[in-house]
PDB file of N, CA and C in Angstrom:
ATOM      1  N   UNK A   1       0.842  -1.183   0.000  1.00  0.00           N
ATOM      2  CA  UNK A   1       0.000   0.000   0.000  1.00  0.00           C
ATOM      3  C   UNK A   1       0.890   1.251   0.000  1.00  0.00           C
ATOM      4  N   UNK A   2       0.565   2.283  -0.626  1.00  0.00           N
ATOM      5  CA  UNK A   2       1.550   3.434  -0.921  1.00  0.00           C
ATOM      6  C   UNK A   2       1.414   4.524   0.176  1.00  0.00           C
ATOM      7  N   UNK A   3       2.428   5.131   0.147  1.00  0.00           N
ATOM      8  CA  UNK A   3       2.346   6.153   1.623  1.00  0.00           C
ATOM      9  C   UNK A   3       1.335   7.376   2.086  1.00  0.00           C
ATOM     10  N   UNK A   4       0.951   7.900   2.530  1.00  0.00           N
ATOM     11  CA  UNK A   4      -0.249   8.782   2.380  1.00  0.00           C
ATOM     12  C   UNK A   4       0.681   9.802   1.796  1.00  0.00           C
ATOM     13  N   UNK A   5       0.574  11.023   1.192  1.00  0.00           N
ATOM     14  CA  UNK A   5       0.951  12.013   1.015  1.00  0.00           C
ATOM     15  C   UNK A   5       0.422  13.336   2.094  1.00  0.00           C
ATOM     16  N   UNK A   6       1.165  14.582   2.540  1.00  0.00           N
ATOM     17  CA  UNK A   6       1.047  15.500   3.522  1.00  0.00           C
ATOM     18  C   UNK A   6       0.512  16.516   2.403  1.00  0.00           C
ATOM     19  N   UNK A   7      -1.059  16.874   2.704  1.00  0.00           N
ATOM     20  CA  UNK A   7      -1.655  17.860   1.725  1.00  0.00           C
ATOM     21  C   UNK A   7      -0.627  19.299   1.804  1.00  0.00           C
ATOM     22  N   UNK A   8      -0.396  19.594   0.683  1.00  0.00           N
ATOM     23  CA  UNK A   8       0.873  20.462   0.534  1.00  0.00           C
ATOM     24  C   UNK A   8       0.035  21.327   1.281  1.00  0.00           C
ATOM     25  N   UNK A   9      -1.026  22.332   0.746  1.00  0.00           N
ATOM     26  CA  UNK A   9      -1.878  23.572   1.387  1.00  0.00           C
ATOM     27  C   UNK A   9      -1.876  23.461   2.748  1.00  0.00           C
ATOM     28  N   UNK A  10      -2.109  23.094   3.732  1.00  0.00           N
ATOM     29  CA  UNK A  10      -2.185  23.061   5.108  1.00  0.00           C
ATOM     30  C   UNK A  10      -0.919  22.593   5.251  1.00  0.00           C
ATOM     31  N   UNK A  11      -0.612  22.130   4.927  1.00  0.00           N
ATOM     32  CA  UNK A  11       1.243  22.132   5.953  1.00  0.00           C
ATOM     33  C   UNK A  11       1.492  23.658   5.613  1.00  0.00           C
ATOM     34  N   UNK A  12       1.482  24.445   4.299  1.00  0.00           N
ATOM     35  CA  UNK A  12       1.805  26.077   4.611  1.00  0.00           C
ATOM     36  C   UNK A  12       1.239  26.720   5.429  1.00  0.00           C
ATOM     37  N   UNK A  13       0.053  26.250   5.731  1.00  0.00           N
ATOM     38  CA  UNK A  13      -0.764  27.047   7.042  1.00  0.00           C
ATOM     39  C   UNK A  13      -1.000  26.696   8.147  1.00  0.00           C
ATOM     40  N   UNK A  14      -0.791  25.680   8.656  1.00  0.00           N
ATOM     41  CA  UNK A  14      -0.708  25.445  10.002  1.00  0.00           C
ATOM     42  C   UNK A  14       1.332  25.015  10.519  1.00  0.00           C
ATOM     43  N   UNK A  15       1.071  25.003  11.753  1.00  0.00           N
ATOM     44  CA  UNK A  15       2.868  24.349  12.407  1.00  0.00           C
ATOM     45  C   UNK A  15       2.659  23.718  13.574  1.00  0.00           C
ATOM     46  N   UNK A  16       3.153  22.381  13.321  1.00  0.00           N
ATOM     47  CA  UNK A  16       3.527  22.042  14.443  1.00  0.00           C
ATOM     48  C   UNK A  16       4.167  22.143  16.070  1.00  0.00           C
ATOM     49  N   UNK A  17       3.938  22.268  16.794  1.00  0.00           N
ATOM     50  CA  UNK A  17       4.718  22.682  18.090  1.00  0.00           C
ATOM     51  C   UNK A  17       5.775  21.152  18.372  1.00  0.00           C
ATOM     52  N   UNK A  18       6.423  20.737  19.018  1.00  0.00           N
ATOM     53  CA  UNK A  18       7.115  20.537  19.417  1.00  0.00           C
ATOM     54  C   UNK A  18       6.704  18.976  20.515  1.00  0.00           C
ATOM     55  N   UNK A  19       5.318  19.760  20.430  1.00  0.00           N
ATOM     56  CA  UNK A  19       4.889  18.902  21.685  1.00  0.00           C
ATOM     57  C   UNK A  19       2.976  18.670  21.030  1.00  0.00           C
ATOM     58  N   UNK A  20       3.143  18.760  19.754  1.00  0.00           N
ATOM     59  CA  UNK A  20       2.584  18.457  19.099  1.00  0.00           C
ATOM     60  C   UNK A  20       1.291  18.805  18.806  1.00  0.00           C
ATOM     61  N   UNK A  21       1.358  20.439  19.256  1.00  0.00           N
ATOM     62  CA  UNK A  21       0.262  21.159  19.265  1.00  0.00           C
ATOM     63  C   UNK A  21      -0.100  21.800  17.919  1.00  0.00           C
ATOM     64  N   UNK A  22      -0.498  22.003  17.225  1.00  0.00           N
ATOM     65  CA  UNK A  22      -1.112  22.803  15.806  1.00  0.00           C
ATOM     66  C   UNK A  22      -1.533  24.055  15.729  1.00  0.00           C
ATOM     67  N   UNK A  23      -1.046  24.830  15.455  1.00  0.00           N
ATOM     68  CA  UNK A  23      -1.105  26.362  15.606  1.00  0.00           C
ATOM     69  C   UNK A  23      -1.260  27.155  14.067  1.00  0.00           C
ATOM     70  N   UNK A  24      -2.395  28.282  13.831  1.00  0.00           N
ATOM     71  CA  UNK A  24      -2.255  29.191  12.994  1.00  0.00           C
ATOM     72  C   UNK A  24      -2.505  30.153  12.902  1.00  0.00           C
ATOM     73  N   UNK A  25      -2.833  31.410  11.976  1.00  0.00           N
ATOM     74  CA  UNK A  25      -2.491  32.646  11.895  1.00  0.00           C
ATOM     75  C   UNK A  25      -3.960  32.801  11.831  1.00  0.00           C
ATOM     76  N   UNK A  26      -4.102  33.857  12.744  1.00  0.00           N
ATOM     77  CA  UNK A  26      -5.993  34.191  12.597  1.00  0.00           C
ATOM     78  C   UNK A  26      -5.990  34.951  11.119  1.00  0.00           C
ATOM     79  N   UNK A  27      -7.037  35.177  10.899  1.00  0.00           N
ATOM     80  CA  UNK A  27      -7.849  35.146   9.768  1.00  0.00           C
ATOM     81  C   UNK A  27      -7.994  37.330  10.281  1.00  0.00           C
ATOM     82  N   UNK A  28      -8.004  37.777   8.996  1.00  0.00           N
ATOM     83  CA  UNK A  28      -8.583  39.440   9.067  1.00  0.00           C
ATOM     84  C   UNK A  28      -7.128  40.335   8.989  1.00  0.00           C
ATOM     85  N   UNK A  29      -6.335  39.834   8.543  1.00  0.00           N
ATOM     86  CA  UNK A  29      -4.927  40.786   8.513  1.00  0.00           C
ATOM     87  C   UNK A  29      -4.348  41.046   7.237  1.00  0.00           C
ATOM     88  N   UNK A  30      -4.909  40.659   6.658  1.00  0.00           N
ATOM     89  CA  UNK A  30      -4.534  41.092   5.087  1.00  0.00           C
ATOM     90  C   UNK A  30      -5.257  42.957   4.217  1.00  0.00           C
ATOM     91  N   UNK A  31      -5.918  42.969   4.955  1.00  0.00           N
ATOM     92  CA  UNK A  31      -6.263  44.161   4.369  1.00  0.00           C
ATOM     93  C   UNK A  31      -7.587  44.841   5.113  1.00  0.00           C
ATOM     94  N   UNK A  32      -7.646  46.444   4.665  1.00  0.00           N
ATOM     95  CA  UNK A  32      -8.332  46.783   5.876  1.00  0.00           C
ATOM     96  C   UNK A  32      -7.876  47.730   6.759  1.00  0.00           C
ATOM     97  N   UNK A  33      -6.477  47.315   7.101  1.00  0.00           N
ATOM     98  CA  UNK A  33      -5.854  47.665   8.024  1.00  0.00           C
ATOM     99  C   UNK A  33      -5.584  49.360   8.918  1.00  0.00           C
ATOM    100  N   UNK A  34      -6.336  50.480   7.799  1.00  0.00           N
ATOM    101  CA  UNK A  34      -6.374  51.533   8.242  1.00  0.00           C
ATOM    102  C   UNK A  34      -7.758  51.650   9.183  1.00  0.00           C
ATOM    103  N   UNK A  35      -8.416  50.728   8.883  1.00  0.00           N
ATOM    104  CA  UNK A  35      -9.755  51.102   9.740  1.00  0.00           C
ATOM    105  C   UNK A  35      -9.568  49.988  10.888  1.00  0.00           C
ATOM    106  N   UNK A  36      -8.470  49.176  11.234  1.00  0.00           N
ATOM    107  CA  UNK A  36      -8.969  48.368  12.386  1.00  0.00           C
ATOM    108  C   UNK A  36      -8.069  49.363  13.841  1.00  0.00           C
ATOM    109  N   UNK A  37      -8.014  49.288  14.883  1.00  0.00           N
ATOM    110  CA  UNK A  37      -7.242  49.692  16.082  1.00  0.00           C
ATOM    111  C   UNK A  37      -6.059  48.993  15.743  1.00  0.00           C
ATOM    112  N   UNK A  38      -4.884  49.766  16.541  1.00  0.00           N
ATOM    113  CA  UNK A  38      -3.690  49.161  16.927  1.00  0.00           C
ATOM    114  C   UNK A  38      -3.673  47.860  17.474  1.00  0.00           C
ATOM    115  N   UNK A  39      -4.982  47.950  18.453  1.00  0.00           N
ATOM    116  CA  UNK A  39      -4.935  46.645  19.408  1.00  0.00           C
ATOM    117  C   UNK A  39      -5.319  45.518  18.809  1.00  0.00           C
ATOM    118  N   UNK A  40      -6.487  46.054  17.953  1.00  0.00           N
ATOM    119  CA  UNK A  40      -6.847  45.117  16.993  1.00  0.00           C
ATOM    120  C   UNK A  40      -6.070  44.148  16.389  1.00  0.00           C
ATOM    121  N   UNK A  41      -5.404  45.318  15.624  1.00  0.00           N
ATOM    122  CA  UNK A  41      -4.022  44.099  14.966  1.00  0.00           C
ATOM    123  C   UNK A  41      -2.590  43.540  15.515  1.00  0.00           C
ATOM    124  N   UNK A  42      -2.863  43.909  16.919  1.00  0.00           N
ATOM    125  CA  UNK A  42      -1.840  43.220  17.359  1.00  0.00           C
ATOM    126  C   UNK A  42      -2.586  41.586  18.491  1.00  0.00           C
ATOM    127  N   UNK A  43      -3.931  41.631  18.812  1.00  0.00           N
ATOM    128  CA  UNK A  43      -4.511  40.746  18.538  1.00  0.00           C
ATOM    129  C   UNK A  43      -4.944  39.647  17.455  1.00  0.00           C
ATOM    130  N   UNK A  44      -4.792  40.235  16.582  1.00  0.00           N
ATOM    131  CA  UNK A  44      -4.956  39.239  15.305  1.00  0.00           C
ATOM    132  C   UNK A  44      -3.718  38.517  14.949  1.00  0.00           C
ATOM    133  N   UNK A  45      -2.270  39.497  15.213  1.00  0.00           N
ATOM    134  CA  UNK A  45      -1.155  39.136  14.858  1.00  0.00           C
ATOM    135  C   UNK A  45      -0.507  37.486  15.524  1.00  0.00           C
ATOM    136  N   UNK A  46       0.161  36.851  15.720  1.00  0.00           N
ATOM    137  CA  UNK A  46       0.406  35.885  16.180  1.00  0.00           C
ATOM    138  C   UNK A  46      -0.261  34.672  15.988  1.00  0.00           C
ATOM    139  N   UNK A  47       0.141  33.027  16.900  1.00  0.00           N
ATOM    140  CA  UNK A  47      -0.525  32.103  16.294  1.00  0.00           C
ATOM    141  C   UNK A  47      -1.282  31.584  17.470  1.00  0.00           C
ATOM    142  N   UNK A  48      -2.605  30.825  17.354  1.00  0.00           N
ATOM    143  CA  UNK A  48      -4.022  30.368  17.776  1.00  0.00           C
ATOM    144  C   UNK A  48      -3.419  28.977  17.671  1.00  0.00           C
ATOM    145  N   UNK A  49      -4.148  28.142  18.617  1.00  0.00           N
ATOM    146  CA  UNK A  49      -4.724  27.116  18.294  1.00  0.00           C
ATOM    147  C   UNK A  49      -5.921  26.796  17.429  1.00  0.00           C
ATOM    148  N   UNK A  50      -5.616  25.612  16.726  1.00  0.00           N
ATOM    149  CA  UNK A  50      -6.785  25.238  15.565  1.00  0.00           C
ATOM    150  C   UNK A  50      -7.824  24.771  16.518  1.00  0.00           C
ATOM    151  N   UNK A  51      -8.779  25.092  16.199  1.00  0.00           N
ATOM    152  CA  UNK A  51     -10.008  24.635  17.093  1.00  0.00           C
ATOM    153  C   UNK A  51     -10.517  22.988  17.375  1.00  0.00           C
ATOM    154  N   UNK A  52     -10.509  22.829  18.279  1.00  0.00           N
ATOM    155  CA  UNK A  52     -11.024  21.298  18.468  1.00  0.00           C
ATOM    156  C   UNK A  52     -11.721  20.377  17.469  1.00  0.00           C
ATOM    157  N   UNK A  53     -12.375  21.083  16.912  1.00  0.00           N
ATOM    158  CA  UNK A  53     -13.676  20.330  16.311  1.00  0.00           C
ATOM    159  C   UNK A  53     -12.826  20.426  14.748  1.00  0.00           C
ATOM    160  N   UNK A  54     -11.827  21.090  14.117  1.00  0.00           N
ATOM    161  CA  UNK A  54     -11.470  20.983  12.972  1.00  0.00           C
ATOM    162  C   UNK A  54      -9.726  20.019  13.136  1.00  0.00           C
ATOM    163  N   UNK A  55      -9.544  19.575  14.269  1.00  0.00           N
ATOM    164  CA  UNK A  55      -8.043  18.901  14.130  1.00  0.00           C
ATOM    165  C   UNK A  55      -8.295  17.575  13.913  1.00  0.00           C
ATOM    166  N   UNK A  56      -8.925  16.853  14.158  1.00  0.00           N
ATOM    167  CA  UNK A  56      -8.993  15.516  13.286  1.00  0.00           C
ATOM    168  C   UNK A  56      -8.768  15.852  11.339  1.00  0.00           C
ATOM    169  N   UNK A  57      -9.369  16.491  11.210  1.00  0.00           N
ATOM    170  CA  UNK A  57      -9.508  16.578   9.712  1.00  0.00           C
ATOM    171  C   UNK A  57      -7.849  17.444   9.346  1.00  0.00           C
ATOM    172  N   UNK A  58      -7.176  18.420  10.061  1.00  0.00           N
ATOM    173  CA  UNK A  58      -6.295  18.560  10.013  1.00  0.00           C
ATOM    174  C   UNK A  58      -4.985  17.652  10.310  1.00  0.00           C
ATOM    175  N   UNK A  59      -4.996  16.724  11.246  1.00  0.00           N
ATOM    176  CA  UNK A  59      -3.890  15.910  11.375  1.00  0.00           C
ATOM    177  C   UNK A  59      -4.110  14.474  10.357  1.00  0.00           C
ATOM    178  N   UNK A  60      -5.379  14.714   9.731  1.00  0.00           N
ATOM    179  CA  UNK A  60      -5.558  13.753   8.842  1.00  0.00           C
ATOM    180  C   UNK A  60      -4.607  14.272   7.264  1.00  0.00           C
ATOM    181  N   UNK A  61      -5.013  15.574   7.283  1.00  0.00           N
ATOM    182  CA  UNK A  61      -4.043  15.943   6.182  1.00  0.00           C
ATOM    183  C   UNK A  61      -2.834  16.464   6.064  1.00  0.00           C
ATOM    184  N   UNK A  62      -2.601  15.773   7.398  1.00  0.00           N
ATOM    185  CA  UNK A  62      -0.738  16.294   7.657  1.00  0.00           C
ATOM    186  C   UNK A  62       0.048  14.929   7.921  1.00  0.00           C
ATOM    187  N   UNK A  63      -0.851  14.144   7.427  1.00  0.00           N
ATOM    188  CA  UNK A  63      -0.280  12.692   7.571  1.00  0.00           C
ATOM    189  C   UNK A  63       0.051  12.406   8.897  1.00  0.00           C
ATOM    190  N   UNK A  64      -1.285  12.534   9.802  1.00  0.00           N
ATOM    191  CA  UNK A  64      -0.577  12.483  11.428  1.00  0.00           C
ATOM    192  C   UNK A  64      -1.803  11.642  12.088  1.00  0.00           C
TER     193      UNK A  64
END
């Protein structure tokens, strides 16, 4: 039987931790950016955990 392949698209968007946690970049930072607060985007900035209910389907396509 042949090896699964790691869906290229989500390995660019999510990362692994170390300790095998799944982390990504919130969503709303691409543009816009004169009308949101400072705080705003420094809340948006950084990485999240993927939500519970979508990591099965994610470690399914990370070959995990």
């Amino acid at each position: 039987m042949p090896k699964n392949k790691t869906h290229s698209g989500i390995s660019k968007r999510v990362r692994v931790t170390g300790k095998g946690k799944i982390l990504r970049q919130q969503a709303g930072l691409r543009h816009r950016l004169e009308v949101k607060s400072s705080k705003e985007t420094r809340d948006l900035s950084g990485l999240v955990p993927v939500a519970k209910a979508d990591l099965k389907k994610v470690k399914k396509l990370l070959g995990r």
